[in-house]
Each structure stands twice: as C-alpha cells, then as structure tokens.
C-alpha atoms as a PDB file:
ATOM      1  CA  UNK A   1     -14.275  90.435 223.853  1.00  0.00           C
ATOM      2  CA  UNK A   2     -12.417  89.374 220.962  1.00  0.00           C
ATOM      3  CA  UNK A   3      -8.762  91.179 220.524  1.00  0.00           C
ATOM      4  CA  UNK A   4      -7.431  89.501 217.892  1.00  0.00           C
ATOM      5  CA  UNK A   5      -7.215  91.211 214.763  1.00  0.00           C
ATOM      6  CA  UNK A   6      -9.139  90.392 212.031  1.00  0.00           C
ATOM      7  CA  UNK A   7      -7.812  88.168 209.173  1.00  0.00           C
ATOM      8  CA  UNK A   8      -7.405  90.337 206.187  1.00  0.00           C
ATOM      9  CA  UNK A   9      -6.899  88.296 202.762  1.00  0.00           C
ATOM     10  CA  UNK A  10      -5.701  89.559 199.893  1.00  0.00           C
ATOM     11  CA  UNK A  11      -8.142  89.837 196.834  1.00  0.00           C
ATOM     12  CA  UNK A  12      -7.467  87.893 194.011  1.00  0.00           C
ATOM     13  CA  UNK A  13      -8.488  87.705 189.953  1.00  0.00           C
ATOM     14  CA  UNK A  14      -8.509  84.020 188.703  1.00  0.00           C
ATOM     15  CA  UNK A  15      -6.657  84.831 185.473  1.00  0.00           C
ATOM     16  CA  UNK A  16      -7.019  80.859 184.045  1.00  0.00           C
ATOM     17  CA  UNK A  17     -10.252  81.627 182.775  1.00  0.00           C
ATOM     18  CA  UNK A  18      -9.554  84.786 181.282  1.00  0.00           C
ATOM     19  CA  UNK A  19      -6.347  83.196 179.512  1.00  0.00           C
ATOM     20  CA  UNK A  20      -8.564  79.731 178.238  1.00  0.00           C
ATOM     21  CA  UNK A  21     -10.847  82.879 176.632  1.00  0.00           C
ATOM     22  CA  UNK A  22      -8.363  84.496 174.838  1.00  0.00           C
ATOM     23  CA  UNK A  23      -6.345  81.658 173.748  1.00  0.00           C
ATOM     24  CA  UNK A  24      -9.345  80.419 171.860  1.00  0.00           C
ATOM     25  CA  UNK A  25     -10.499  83.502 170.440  1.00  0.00           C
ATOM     26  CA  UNK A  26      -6.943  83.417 169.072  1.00  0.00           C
ATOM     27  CA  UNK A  27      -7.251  80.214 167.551  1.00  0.00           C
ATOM     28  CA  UNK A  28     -10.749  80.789 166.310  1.00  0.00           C
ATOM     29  CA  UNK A  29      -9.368  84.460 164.456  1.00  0.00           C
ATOM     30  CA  UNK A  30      -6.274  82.171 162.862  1.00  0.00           C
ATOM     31  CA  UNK A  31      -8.697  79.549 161.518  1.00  0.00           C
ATOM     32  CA  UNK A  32     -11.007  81.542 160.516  1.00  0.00           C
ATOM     33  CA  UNK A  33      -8.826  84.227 158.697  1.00  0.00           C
ATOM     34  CA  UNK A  34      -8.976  84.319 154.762  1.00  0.00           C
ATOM     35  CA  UNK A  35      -5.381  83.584 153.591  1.00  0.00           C
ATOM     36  CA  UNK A  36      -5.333  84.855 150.442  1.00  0.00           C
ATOM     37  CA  UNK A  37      -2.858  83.417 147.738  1.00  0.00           C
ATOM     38  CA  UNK A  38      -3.739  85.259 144.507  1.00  0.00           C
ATOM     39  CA  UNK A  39      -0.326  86.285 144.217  1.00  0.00           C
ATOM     40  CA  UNK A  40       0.656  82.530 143.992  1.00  0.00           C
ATOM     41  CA  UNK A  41      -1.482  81.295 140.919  1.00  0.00           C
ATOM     42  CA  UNK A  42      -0.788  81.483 137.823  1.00  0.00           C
ATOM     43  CA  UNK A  43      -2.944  82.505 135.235  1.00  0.00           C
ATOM     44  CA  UNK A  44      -2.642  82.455 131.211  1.00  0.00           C
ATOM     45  CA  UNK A  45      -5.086  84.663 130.456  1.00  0.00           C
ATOM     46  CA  UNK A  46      -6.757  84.032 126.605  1.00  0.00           C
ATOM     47  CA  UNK A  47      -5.884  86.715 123.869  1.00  0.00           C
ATOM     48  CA  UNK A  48      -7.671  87.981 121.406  1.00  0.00           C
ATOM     49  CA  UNK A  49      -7.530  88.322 117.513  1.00  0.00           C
ATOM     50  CA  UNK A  50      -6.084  91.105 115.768  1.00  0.00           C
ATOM     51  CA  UNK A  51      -8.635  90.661 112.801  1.00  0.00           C
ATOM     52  CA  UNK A  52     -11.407  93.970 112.657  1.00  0.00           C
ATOM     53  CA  UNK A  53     -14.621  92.645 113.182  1.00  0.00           C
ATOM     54  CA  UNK A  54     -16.692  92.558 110.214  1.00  0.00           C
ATOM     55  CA  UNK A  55     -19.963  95.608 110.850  1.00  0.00           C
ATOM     56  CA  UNK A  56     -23.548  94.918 109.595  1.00  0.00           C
ATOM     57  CA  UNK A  57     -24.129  97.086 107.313  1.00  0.00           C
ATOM     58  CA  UNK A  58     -27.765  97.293 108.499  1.00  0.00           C
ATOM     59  CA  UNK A  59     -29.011 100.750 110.193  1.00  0.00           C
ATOM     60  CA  UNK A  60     -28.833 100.560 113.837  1.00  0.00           C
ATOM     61  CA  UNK A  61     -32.158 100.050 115.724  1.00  0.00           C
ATOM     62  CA  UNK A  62     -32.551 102.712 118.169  1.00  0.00           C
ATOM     63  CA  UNK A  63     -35.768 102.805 120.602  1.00  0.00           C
ATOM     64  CA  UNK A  64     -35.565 105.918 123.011  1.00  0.00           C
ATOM     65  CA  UNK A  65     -37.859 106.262 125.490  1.00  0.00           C
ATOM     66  CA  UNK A  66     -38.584 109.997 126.520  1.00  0.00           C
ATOM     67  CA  UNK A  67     -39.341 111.494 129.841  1.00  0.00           C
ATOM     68  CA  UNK A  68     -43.250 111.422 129.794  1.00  0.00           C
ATOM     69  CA  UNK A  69     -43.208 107.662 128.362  1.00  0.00           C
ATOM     70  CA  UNK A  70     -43.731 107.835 125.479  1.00  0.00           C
ATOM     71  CA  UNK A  71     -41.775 105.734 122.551  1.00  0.00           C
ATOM     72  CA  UNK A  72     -39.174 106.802 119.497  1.00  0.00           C
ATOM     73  CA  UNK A  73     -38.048 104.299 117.068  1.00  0.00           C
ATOM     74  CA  UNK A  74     -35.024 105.314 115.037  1.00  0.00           C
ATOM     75  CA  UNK A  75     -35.884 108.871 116.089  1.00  0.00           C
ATOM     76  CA  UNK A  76     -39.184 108.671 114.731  1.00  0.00           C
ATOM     77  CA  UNK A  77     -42.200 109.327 117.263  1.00  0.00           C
ATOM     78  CA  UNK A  78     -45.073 107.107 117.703  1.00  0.00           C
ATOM     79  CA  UNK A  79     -48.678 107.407 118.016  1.00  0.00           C
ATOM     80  CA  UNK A  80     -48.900 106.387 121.117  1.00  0.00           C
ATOM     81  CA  UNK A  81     -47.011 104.687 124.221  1.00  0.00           C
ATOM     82  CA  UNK A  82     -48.747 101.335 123.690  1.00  0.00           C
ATOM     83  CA  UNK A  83     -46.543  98.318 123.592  1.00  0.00           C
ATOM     84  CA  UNK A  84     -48.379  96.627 120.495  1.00  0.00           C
ATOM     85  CA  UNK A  85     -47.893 100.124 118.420  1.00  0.00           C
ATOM     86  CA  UNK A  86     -43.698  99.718 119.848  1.00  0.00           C
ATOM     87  CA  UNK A  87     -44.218  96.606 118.311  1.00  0.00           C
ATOM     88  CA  UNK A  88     -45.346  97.146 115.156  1.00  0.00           C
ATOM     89  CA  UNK A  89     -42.977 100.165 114.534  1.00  0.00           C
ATOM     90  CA  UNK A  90     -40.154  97.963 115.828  1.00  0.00           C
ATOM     91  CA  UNK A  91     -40.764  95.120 112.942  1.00  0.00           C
ATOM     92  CA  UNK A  92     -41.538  97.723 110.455  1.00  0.00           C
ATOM     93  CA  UNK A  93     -38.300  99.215 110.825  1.00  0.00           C
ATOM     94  CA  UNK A  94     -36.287  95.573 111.247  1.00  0.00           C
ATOM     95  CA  UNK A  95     -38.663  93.260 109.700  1.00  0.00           C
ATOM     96  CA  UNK A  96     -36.417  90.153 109.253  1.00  0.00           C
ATOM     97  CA  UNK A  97     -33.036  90.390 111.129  1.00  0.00           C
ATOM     98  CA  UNK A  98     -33.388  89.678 114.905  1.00  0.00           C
ATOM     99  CA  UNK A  99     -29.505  89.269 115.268  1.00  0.00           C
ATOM    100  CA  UNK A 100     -28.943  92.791 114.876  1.00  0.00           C
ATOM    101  CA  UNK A 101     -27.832  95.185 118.407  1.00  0.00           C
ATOM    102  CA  UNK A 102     -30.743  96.950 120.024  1.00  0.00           C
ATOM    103  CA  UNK A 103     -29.637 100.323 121.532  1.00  0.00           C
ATOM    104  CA  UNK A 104     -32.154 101.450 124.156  1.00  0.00           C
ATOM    105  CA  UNK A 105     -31.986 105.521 125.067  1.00  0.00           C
ATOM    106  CA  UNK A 106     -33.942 106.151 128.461  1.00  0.00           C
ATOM    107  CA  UNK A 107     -34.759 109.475 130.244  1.00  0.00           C
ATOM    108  CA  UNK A 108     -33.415 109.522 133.494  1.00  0.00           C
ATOM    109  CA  UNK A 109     -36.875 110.854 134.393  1.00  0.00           C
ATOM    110  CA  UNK A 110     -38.841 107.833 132.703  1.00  0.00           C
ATOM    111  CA  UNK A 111     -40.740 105.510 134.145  1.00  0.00           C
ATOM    112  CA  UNK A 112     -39.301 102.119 135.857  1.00  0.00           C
ATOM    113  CA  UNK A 113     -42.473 100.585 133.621  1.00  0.00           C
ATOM    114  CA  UNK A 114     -41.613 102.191 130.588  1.00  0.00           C
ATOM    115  CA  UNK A 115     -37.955 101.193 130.446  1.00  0.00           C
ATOM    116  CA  UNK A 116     -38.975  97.347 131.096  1.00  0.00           C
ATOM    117  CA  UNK A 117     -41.917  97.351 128.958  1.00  0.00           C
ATOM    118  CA  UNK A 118     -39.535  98.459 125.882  1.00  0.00           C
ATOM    119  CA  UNK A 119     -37.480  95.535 127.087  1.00  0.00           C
ATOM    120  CA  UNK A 120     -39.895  93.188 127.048  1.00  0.00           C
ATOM    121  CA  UNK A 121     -41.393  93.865 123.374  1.00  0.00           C
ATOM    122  CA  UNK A 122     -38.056  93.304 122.521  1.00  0.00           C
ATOM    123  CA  UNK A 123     -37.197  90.307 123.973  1.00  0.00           C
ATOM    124  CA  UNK A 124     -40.873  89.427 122.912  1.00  0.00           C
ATOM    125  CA  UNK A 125     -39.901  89.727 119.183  1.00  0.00           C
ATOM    126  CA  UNK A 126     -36.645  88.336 119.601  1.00  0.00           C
ATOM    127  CA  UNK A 127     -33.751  90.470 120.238  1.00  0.00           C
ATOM    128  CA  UNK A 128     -31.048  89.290 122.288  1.00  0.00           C
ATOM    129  CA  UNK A 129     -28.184  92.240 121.977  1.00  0.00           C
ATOM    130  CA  UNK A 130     -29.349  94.882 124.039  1.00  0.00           C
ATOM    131  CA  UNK A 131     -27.236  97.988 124.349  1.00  0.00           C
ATOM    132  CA  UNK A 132     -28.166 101.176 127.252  1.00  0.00           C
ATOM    133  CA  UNK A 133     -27.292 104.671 126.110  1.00  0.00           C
ATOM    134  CA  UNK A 134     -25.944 106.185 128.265  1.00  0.00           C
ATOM    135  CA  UNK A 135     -24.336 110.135 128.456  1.00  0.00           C
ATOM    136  CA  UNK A 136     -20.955 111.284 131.130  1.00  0.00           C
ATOM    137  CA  UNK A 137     -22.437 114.235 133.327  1.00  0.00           C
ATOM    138  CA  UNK A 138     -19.895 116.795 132.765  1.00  0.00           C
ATOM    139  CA  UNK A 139     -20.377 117.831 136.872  1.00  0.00           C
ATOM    140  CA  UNK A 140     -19.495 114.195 138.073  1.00  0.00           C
ATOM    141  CA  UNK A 141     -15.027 113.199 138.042  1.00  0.00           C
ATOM    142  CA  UNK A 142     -14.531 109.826 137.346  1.00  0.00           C
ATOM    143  CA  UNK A 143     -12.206 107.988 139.888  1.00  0.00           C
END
C-alpha cells in the first residue's frame, strides 16, 4: 500500500506563444496601416477664366424618350420607336452641326433598351456632348 501522497503540480499556460502571436499581429496592423498625409501636400489648384462663355445660338437638340418607348425629338413625336426613323428625325432637325449638346429626357419607367438605343443613334451620327435630364423629387432631402 502506497501512503504517500500524491504529487499535485500546478497547471500552467505557456504564455511565449501567445505573446510571439500578438507581437506580430501588432507589427503586421502597423505596416499595414494606411498613413494618410493629405494634410501635408500641397496643391495649387488651376483657376478658371472670368470671360462668359460664348452660347450657340443654335436650338438645343432635345430627344425624350417616354414611358412606353417610344421617341420625341425637340418635343415633336415620331412615327414610330424605330432607331432608323430616331435617326432620320435627329438629322432633319440638326442636319450639319454634330458639335452641338445633346440633352436626353428619359422616363424613369422606360426601358433599359430604349435609353441605350437613343444613345447609340447618337453616338452613331456623331454626337459627343451628351447631357441627362434629370428632375429633384420634391419627397427626397438632399444631404
């Protein structure tokens, strides 16, 4: 029979390992941490002229595109939602100037296709300034 009391050791927790973990996520936070300096650069920012800009004098080209998808050019309906009839009402009304801004009035209720096929008969006949109409709803606060 054995009377000797039992050895009884202490538990322990090897903290080395758990410090070597942390120590590195700490350096791998500080390296990888975005410094910013915008506060340090400096900037000269261009101006612009005080001279009005000189208007063309030409009537504004307005295509509006209505809920059911069909086509209005300069408020004036067309036969039909085709793109070659949008195209031939579009160089009727602005025969030779292609330099002159495009506004483009969408229903929120038309069609993706519609929207894009306006866009591309213009881009098709050459119109680079392309300007979205577009209306503040009274029920929405701006920021």
């Amino acid at each position: 029979m054995n009377l000797k009391p039992r050895r009884h050791e202490e538990p322990e927790i090897n903290m080395v390992s758990l410090i070597d973990v942390v120590l590195m996520l700490v350096i791998f936070f500080m390296l990888s941490a975005n410094f910013s300096g915008e506060g340090r650069l400096r900037i000269r920012l261009p101006q612009a002229s005080s001279v009005p800009i000189e208007r063309s004098t030409d009537a504004p080209l307005i295509v509006t595109v209505t809920a059911g998808g069909s086509y209005l050019v300069n408020h004036r309906e067309l036969v039909n939602a085709s793109p070659d009839t949008l195209r031939r009402a579009i160089e009727q009304v602005a025969p030779a100037r292609r330099d002159v801004p495009v506004s483009l009035r969408a229903d929120g209720r038309a069609t993706h296709q519609s929207v894009v096929t306006a866009m591309d008969v213009l881009g098709q006949l050459g119109f680079s300034q392309l300007n979205f109409i577009t209306t503040h709803d009274a029920g929405e606060q701006s920021p």
